[in-house]
Every structure is written in C-alpha cells, then in structure tokens.
PDB file of N, CA and C in Angstrom:
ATOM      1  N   UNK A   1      14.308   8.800 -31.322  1.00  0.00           N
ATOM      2  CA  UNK A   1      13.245   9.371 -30.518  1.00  0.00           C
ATOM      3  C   UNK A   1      13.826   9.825 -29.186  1.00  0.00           C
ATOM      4  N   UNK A   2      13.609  11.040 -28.601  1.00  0.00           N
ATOM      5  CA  UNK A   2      14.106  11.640 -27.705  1.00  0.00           C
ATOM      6  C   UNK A   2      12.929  11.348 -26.487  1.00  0.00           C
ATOM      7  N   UNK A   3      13.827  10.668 -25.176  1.00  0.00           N
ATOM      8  CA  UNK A   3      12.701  11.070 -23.828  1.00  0.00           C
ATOM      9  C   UNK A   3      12.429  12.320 -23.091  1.00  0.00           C
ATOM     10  N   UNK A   4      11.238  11.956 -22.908  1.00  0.00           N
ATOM     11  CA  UNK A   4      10.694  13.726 -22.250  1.00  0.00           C
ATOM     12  C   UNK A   4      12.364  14.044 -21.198  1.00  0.00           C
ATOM     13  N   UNK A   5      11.543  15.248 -20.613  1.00  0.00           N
ATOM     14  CA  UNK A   5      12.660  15.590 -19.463  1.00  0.00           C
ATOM     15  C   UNK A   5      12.007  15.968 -18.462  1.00  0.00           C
ATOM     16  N   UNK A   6      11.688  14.435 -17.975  1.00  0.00           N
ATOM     17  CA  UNK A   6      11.109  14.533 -16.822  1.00  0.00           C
ATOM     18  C   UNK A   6      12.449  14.219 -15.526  1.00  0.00           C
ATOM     19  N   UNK A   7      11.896  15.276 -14.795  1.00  0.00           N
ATOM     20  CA  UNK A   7      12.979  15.382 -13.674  1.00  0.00           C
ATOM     21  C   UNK A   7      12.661  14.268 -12.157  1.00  0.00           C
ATOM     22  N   UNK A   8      12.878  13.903 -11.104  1.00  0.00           N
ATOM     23  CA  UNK A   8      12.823  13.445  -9.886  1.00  0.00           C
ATOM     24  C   UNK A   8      11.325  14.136  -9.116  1.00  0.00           C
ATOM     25  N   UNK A   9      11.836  15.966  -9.502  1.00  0.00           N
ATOM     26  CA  UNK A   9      10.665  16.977  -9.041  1.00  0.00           C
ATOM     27  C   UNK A   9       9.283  16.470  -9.541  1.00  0.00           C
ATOM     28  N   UNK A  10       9.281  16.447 -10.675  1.00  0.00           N
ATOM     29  CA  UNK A  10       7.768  15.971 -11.311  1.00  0.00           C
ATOM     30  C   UNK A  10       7.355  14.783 -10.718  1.00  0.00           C
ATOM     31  N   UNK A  11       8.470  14.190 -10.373  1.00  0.00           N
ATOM     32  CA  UNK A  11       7.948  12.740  -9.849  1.00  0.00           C
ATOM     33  C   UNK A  11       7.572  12.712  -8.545  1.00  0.00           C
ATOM     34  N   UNK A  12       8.521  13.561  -7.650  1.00  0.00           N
ATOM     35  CA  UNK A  12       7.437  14.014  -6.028  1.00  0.00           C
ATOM     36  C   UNK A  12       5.965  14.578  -6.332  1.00  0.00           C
ATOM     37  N   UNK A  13       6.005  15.423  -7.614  1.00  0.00           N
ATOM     38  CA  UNK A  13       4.541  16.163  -7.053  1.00  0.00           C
ATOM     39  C   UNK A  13       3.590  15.190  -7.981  1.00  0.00           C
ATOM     40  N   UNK A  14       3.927  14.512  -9.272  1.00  0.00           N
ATOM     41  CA  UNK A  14       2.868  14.428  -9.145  1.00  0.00           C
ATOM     42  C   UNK A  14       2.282  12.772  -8.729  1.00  0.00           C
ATOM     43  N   UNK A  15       3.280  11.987  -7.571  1.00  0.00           N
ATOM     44  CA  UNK A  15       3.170  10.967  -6.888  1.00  0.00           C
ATOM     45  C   UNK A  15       2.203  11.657  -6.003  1.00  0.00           C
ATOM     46  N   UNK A  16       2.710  13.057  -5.189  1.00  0.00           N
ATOM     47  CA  UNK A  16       2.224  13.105  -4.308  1.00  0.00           C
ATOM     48  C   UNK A  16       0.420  13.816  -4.856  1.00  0.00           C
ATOM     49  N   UNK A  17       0.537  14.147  -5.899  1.00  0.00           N
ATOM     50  CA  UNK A  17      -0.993  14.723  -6.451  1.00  0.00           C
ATOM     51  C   UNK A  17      -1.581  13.307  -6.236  1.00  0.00           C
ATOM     52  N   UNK A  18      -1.310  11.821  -7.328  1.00  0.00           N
ATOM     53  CA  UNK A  18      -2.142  10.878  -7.333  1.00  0.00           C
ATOM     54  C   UNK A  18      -2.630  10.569  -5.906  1.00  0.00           C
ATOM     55  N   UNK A  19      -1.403  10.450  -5.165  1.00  0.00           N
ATOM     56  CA  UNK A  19      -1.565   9.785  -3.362  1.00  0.00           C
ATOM     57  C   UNK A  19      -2.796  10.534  -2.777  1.00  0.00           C
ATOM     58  N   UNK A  20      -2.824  11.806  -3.141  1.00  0.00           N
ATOM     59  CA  UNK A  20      -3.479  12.739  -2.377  1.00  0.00           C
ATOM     60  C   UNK A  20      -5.061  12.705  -3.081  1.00  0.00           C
ATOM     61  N   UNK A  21      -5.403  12.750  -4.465  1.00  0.00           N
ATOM     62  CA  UNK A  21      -6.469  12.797  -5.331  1.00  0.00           C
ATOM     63  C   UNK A  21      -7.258  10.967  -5.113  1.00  0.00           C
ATOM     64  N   UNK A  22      -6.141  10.530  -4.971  1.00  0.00           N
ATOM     65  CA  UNK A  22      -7.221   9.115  -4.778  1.00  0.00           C
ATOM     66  C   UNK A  22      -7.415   8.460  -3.398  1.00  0.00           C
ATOM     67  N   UNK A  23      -6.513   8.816  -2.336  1.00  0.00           N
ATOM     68  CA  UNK A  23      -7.039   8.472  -0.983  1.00  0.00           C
ATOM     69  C   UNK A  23      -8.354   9.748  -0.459  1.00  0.00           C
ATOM     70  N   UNK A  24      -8.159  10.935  -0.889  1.00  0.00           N
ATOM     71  CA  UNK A  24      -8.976  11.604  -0.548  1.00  0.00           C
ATOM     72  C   UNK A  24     -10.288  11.147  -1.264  1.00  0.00           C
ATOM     73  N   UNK A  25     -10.328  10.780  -2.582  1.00  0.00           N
ATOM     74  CA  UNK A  25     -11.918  10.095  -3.553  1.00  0.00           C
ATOM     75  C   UNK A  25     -12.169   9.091  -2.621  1.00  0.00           C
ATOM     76  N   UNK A  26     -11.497   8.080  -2.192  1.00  0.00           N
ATOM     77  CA  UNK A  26     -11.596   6.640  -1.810  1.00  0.00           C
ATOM     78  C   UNK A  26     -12.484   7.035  -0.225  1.00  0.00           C
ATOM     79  N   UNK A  27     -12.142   8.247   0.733  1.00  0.00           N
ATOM     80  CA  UNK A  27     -12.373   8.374   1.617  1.00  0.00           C
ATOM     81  C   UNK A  27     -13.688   9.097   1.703  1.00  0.00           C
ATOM     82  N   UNK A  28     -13.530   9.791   0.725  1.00  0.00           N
ATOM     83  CA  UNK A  28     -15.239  10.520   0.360  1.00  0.00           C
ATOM     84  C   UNK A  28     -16.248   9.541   0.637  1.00  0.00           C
ATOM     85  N   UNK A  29     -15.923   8.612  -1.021  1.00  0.00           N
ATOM     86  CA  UNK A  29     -16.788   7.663  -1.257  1.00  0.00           C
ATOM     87  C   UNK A  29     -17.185   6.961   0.073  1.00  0.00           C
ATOM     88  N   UNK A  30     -16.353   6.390   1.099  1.00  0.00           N
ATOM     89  CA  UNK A  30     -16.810   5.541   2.114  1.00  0.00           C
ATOM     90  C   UNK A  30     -17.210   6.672   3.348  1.00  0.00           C
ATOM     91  N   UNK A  31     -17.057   7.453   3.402  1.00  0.00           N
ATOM     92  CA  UNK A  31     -17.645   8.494   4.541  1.00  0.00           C
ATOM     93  C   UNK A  31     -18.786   8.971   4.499  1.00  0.00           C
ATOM     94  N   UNK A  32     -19.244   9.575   3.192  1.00  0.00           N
ATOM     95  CA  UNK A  32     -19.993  10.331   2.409  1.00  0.00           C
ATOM     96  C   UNK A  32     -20.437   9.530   1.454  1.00  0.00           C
ATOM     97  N   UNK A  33     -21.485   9.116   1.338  1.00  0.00           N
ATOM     98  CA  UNK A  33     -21.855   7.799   0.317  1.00  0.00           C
ATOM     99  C   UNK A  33     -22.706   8.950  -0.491  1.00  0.00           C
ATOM    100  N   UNK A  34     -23.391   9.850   0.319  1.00  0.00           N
ATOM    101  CA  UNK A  34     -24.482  10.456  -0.515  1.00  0.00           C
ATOM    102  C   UNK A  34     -23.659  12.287  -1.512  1.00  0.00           C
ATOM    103  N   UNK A  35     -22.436  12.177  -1.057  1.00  0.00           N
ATOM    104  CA  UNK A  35     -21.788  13.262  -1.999  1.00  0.00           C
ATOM    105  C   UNK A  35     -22.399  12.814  -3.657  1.00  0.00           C
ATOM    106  N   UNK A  36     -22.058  13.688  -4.867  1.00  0.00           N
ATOM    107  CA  UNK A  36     -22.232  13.444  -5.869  1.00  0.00           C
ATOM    108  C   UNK A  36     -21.095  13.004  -6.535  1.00  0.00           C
ATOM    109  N   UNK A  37     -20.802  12.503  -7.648  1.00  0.00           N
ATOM    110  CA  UNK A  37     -19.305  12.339  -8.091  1.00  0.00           C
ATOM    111  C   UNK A  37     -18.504  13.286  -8.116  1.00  0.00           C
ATOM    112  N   UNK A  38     -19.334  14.219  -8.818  1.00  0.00           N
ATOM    113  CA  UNK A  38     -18.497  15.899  -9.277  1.00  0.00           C
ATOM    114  C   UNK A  38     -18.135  16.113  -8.160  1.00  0.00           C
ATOM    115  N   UNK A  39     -18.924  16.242  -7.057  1.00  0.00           N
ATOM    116  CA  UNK A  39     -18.096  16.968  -5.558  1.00  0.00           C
ATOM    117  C   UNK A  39     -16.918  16.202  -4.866  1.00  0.00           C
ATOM    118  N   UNK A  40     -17.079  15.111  -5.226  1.00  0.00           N
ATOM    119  CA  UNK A  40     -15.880  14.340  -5.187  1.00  0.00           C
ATOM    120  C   UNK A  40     -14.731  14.528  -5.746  1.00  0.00           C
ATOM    121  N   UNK A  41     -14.989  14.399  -6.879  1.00  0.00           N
ATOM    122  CA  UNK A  41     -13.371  15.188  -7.806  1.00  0.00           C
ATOM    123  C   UNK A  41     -13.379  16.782  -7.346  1.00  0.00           C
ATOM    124  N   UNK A  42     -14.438  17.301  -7.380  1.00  0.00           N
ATOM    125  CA  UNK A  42     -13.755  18.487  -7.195  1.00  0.00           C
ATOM    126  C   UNK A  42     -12.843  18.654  -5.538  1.00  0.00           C
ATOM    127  N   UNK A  43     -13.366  18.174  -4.495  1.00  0.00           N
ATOM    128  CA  UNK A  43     -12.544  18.083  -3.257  1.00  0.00           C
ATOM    129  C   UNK A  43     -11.578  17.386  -3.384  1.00  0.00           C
ATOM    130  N   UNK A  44     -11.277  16.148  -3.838  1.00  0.00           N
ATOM    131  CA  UNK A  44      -9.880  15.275  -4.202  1.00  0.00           C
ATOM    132  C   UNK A  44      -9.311  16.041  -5.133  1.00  0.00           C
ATOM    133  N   UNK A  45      -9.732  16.528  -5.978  1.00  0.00           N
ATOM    134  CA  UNK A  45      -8.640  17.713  -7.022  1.00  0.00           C
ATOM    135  C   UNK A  45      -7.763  18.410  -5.933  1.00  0.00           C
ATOM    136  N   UNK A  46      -8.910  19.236  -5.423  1.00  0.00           N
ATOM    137  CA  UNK A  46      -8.360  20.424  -4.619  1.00  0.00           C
ATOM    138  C   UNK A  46      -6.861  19.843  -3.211  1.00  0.00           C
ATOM    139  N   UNK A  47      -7.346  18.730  -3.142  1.00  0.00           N
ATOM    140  CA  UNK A  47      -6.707  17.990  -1.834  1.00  0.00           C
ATOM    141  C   UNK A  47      -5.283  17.621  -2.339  1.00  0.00           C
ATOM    142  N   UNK A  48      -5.709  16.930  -3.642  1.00  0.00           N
ATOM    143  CA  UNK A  48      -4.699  16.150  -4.776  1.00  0.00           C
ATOM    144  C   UNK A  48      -2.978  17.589  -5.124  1.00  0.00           C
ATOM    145  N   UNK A  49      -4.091  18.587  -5.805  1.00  0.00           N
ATOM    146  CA  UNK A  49      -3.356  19.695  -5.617  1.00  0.00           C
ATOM    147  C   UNK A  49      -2.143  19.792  -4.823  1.00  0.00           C
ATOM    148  N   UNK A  50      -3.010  20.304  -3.429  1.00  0.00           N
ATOM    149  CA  UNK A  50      -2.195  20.967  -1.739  1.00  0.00           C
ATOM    150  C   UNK A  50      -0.894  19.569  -1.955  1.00  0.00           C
ATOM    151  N   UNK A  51      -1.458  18.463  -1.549  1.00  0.00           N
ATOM    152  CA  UNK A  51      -0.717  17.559  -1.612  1.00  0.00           C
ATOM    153  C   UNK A  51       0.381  17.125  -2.623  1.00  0.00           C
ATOM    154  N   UNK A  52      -0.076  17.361  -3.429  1.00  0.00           N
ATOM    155  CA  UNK A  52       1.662  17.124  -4.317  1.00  0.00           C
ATOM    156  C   UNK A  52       2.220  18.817  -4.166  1.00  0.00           C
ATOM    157  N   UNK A  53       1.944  19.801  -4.058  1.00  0.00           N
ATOM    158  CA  UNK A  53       2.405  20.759  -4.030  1.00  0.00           C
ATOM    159  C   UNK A  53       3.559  20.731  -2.697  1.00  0.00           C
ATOM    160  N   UNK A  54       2.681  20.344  -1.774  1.00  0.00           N
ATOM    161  CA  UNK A  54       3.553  19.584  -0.112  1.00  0.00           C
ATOM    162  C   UNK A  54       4.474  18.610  -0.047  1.00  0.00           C
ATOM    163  N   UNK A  55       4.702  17.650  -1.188  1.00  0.00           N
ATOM    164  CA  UNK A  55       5.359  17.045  -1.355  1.00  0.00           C
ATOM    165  C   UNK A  55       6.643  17.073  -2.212  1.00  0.00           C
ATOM    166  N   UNK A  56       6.158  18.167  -3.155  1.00  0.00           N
ATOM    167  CA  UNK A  56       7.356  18.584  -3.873  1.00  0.00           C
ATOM    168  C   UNK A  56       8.342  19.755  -3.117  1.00  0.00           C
ATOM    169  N   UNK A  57       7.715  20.500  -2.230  1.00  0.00           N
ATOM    170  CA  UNK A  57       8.505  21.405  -1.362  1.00  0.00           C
ATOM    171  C   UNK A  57       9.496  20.316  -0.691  1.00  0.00           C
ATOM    172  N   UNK A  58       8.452  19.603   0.313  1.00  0.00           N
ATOM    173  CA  UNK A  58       9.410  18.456   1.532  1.00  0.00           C
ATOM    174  C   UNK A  58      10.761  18.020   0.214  1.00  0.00           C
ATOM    175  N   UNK A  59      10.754  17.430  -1.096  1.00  0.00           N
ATOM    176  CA  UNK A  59      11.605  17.076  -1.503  1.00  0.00           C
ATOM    177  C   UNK A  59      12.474  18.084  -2.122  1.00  0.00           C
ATOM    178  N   UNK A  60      12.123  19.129  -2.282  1.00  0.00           N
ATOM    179  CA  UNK A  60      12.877  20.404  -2.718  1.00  0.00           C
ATOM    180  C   UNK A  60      13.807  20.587  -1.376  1.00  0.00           C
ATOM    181  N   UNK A  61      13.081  20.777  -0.183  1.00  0.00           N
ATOM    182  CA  UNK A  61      14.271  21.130   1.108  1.00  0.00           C
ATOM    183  C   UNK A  61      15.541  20.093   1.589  1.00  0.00           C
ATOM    184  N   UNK A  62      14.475  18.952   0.952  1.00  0.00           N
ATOM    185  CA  UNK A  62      15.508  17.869   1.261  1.00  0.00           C
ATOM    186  C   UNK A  62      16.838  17.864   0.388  1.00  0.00           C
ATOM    187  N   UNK A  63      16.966  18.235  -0.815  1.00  0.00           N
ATOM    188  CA  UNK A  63      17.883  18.679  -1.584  1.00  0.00           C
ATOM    189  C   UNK A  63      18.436  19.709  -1.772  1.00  0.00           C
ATOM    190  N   UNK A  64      18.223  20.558  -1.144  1.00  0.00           N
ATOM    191  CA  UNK A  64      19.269  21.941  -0.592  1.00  0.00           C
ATOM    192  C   UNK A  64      20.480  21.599   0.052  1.00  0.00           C
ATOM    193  N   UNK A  65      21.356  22.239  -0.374  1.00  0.00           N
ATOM    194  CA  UNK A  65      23.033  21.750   0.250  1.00  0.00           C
ATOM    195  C   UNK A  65      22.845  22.203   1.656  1.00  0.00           C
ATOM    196  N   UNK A  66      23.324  21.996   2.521  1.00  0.00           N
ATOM    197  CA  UNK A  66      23.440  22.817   4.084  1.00  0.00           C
ATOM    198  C   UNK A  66      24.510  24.388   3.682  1.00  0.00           C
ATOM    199  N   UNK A  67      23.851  24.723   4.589  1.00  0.00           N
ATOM    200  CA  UNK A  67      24.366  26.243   4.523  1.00  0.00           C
ATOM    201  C   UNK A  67      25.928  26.540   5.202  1.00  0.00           C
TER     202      UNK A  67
END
C-alpha cells in the first residue's frame, strides 16, 4: 500500500485553514449568540480559507533560497 503524497505545504495550509475555520466558529458562537449556524460556517469557511491560504504563502517565503 502506497502513502498519499502529502507534502509539508498541505500541512501549512491546511493547519492554517483548521486554526482559522475553528477559532473564527468558536468566536462567532461567543460574540454573536444569535447568528444562525449556516452563517457561521459560511464566515469561518471564508476566514478558514484567507487563513490557510496566508499561511501557506508565510511558509512558501520562508523556504525560498536567498537571492
């Protein structure tokens, strides 16, 4: 049986998707008690998104050789 090929990259973004999708739900929920669920995921999606997307860049630059 062969393991996927998962790289380091997948692992910045999508650490940084979970980090971002569940502190942003967690913060809804206690700010905003009266949001609905759906609007919840849908803003923590969207947040979850930006955020691992931001996190996989920061670790992309960090691994560039110097010029």
């Amino acid at each position: 049986m062969k393991a996927p090929d998962y790289t380091i990259s997948d692992l910045a973004y999508y650490g940084g998707l979970m980090a971002g999708f569940i502190t942003t739900y967690l913060v809804i929920q206690a700010a905003l008690p009266t949001w609905s669920n759906l609007m919840r995921l849908a803003v923590s999606g969207i947040v979850g998104l930006v955020f691992g997307f931001a996190t996989l860049k920061v670790y992309e630059s960090t691994m560039k050789p110097p010029n």
